[in-house]
C-alpha atoms as a PDB file:
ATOM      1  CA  UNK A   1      64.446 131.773 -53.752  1.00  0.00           C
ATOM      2  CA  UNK A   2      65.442 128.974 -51.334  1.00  0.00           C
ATOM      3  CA  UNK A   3      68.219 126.462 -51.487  1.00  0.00           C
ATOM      4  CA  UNK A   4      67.462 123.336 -51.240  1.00  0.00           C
ATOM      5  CA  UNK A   5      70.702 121.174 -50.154  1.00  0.00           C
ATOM      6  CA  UNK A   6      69.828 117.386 -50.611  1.00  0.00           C
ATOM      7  CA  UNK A   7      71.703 114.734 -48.677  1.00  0.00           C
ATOM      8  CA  UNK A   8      73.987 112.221 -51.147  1.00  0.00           C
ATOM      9  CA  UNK A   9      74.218 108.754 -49.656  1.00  0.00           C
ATOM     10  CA  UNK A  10      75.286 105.232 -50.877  1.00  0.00           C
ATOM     11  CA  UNK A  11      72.459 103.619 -52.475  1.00  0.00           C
ATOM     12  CA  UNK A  12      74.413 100.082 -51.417  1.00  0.00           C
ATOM     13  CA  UNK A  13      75.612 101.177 -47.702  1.00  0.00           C
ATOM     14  CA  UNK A  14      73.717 104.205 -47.584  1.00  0.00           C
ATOM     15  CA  UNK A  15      76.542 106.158 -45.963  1.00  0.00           C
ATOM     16  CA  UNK A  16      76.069 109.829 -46.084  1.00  0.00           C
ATOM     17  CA  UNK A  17      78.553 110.782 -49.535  1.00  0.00           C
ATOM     18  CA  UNK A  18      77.868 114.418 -49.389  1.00  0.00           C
ATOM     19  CA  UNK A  19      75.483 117.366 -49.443  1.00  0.00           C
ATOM     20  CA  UNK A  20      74.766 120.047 -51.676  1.00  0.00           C
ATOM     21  CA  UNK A  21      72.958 120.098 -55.664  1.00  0.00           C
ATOM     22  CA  UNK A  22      73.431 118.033 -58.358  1.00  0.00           C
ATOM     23  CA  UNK A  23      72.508 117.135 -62.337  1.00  0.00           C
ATOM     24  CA  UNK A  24      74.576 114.068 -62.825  1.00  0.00           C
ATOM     25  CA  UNK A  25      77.234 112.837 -60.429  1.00  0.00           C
ATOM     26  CA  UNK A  26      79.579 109.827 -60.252  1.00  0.00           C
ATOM     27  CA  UNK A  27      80.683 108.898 -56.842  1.00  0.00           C
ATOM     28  CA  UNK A  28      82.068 105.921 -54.890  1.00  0.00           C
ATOM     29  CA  UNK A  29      81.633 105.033 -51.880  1.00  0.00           C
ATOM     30  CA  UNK A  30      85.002 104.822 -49.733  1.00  0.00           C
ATOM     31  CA  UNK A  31      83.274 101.886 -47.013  1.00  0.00           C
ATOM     32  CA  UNK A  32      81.343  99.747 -49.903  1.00  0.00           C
ATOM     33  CA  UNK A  33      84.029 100.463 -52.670  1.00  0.00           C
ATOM     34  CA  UNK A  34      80.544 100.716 -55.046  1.00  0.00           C
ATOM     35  CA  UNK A  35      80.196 103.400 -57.889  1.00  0.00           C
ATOM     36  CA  UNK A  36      77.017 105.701 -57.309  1.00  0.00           C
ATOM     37  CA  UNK A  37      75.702 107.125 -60.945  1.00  0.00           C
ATOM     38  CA  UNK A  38      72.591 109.590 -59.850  1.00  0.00           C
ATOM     39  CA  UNK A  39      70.940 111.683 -62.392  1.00  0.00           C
ATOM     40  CA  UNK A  40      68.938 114.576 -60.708  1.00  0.00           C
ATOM     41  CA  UNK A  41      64.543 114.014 -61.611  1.00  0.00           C
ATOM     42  CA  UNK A  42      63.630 115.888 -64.717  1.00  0.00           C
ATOM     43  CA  UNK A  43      62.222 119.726 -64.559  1.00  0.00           C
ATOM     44  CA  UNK A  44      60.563 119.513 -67.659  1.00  0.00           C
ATOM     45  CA  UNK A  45      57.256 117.866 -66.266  1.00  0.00           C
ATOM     46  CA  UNK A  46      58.174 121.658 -63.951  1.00  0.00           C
ATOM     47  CA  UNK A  47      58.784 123.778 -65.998  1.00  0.00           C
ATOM     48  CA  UNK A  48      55.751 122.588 -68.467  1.00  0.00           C
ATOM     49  CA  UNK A  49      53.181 123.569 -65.328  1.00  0.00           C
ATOM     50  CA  UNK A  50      54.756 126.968 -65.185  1.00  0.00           C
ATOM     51  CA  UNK A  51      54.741 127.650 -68.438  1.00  0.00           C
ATOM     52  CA  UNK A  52      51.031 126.760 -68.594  1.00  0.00           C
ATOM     53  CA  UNK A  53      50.325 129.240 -65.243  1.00  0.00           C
ATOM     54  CA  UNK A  54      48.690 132.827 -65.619  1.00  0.00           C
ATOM     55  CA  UNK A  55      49.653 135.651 -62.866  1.00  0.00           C
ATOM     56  CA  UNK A  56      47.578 138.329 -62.355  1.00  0.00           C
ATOM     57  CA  UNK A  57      48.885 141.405 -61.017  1.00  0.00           C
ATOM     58  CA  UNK A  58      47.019 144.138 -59.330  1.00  0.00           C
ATOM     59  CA  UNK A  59      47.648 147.479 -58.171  1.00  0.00           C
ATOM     60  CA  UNK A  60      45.963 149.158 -55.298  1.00  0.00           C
ATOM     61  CA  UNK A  61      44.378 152.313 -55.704  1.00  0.00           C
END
């Protein structure tokens, strides 16, 4: 399974706040002073497509 690290910038300045994963996170900016709420997108609509998704497995003979 692969990583993915998503860049975290300012959404007034759009300075570069960061890098990594995130649910929910709070930050401000230290050049614009401004408060940056971000809320990762929802996996439900995801997870729901998964869920709904048969595998098939075969062995060879």
């Amino acid at each position: 399974m692969e990583v993915r690290v998503q860049e975290i910038r300012c959404s007034r300045c759009n300075r570069l706040l960061g890098k990594g994963q995130y649910v929910r996170i709070e930050i401000k900016c230290p050049r614009c002073k401004f408060f940056n709420n971000l809320s990762a997108p929802s996996t439900l609509s995801a997870k729901s497509a998964h869920k709904g998704a048969h595998h098939v497995h075969t062995t060879q003979p």
